[in-house]
C-alpha atoms as a PDB file:
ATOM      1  CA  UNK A   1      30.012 -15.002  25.964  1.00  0.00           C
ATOM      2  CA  UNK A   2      28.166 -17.164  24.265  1.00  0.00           C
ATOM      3  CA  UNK A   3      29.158 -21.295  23.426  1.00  0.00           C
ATOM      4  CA  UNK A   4      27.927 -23.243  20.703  1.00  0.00           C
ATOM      5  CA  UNK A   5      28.491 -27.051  20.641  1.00  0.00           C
ATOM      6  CA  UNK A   6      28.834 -29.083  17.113  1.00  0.00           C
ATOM      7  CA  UNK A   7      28.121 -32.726  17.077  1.00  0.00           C
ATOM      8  CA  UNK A   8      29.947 -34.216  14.089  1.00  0.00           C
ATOM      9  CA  UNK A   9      27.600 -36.979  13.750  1.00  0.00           C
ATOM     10  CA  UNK A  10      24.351 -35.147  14.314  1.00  0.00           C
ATOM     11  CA  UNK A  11      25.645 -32.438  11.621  1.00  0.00           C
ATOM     12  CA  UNK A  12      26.402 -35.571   9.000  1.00  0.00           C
ATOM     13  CA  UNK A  13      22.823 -36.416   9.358  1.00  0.00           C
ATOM     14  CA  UNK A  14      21.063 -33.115   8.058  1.00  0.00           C
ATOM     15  CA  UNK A  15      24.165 -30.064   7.526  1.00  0.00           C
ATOM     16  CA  UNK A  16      21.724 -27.341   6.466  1.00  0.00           C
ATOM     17  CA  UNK A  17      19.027 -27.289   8.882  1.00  0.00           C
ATOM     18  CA  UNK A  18      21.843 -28.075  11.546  1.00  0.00           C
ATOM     19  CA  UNK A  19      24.063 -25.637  10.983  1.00  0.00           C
ATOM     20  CA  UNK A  20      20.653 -23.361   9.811  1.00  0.00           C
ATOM     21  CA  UNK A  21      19.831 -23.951  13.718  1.00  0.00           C
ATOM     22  CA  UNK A  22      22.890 -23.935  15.568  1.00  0.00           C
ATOM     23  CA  UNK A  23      24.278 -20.156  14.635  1.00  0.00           C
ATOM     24  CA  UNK A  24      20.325 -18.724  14.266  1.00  0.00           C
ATOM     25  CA  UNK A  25      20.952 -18.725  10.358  1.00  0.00           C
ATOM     26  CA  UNK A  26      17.899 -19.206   8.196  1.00  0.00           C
ATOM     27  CA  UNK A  27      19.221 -18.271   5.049  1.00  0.00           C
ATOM     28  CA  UNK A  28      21.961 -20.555   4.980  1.00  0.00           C
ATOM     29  CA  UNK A  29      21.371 -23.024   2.288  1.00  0.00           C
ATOM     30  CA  UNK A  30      24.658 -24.712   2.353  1.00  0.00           C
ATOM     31  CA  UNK A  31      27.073 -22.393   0.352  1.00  0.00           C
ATOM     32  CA  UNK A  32      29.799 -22.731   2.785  1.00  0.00           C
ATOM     33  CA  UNK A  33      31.673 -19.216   1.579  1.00  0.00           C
ATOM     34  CA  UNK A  34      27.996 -17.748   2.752  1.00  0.00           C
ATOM     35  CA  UNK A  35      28.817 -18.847   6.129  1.00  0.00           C
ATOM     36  CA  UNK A  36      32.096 -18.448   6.426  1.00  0.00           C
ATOM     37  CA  UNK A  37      30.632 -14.914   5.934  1.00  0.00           C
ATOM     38  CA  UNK A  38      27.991 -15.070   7.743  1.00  0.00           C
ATOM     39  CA  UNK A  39      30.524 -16.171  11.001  1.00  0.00           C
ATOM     40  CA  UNK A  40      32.934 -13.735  10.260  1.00  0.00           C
ATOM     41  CA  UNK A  41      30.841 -11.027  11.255  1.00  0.00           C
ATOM     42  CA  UNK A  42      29.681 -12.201  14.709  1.00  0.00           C
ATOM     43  CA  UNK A  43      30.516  -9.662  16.996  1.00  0.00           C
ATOM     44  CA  UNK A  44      30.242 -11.495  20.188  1.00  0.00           C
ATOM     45  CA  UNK A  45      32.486 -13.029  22.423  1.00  0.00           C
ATOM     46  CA  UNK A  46      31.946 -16.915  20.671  1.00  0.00           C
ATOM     47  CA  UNK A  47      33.088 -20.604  21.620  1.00  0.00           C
ATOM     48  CA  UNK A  48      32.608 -23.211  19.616  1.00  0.00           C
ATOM     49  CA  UNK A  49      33.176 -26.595  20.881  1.00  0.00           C
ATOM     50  CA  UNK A  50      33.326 -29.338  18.301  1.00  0.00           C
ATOM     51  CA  UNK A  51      32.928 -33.045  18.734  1.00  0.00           C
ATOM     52  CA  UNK A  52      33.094 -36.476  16.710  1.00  0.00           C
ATOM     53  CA  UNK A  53      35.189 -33.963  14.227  1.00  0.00           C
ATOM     54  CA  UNK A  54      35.768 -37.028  11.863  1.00  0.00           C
ATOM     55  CA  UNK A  55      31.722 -37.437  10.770  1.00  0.00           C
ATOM     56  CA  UNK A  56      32.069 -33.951   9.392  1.00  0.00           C
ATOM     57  CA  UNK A  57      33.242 -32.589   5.843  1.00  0.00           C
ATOM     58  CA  UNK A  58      36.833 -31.187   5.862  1.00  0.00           C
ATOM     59  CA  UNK A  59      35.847 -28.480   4.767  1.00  0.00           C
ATOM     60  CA  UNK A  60      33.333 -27.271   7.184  1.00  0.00           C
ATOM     61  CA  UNK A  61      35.994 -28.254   9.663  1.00  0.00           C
ATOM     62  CA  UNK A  62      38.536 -26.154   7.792  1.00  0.00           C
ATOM     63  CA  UNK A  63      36.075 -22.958   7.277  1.00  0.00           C
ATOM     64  CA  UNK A  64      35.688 -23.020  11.269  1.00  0.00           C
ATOM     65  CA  UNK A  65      39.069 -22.986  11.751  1.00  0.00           C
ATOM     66  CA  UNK A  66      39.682 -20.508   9.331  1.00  0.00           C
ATOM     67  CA  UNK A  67      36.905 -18.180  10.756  1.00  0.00           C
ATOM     68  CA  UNK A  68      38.784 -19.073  14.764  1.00  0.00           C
ATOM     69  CA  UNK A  69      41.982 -17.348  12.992  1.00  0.00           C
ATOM     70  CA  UNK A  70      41.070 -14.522  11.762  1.00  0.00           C
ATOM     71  CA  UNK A  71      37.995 -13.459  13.763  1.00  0.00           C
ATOM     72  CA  UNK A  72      39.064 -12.086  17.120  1.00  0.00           C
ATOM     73  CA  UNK A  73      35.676 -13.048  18.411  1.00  0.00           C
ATOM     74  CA  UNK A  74      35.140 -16.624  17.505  1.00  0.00           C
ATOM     75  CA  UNK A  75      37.375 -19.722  18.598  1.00  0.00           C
ATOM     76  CA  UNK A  76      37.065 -23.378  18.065  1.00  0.00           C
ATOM     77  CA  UNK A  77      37.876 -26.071  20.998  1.00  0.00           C
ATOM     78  CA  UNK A  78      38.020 -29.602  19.259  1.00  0.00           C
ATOM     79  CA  UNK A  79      37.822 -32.705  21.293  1.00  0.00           C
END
């Protein structure tokens, strides 16, 4: 099992090399369809805990979700 926290207002500061950080993804270069890709295809066991939600964009907030509902590996805990 593996957890993964987001900090929405360390994310705001620099998304790419964040996010290009947080999920081991060095190709990212902020297409957001190439990660909602890229996290679809984790096959691991994966929690992702996400904090200070209202510094981020919408829509990375709403590709995360999206990836928690259809992936049966990945889900999203907000505080």
């Amino acid at each position: 099992m593996k957890y993964i926290d987001i900090n929405g207002k360390l994310i705001r500061k620099d998304p790419i090399y964040y996010i290009q950080d947080l999920f081991n993804f060095p190709e990212y270069d902020g297409d957001i369809d190439r990660l909602y890709e890229f996290l679809i295809k984790i096959e691991e066991e994966t929690t992702i805990h996400i904090i200070n939600t209202g510094c981020m964009t919408p829509l990375l907030f709403e590709v995360l979700k999206k990836v928690s509902d259809k992936s049966k590996y990945i889900s999203v805990d907000v505080d």
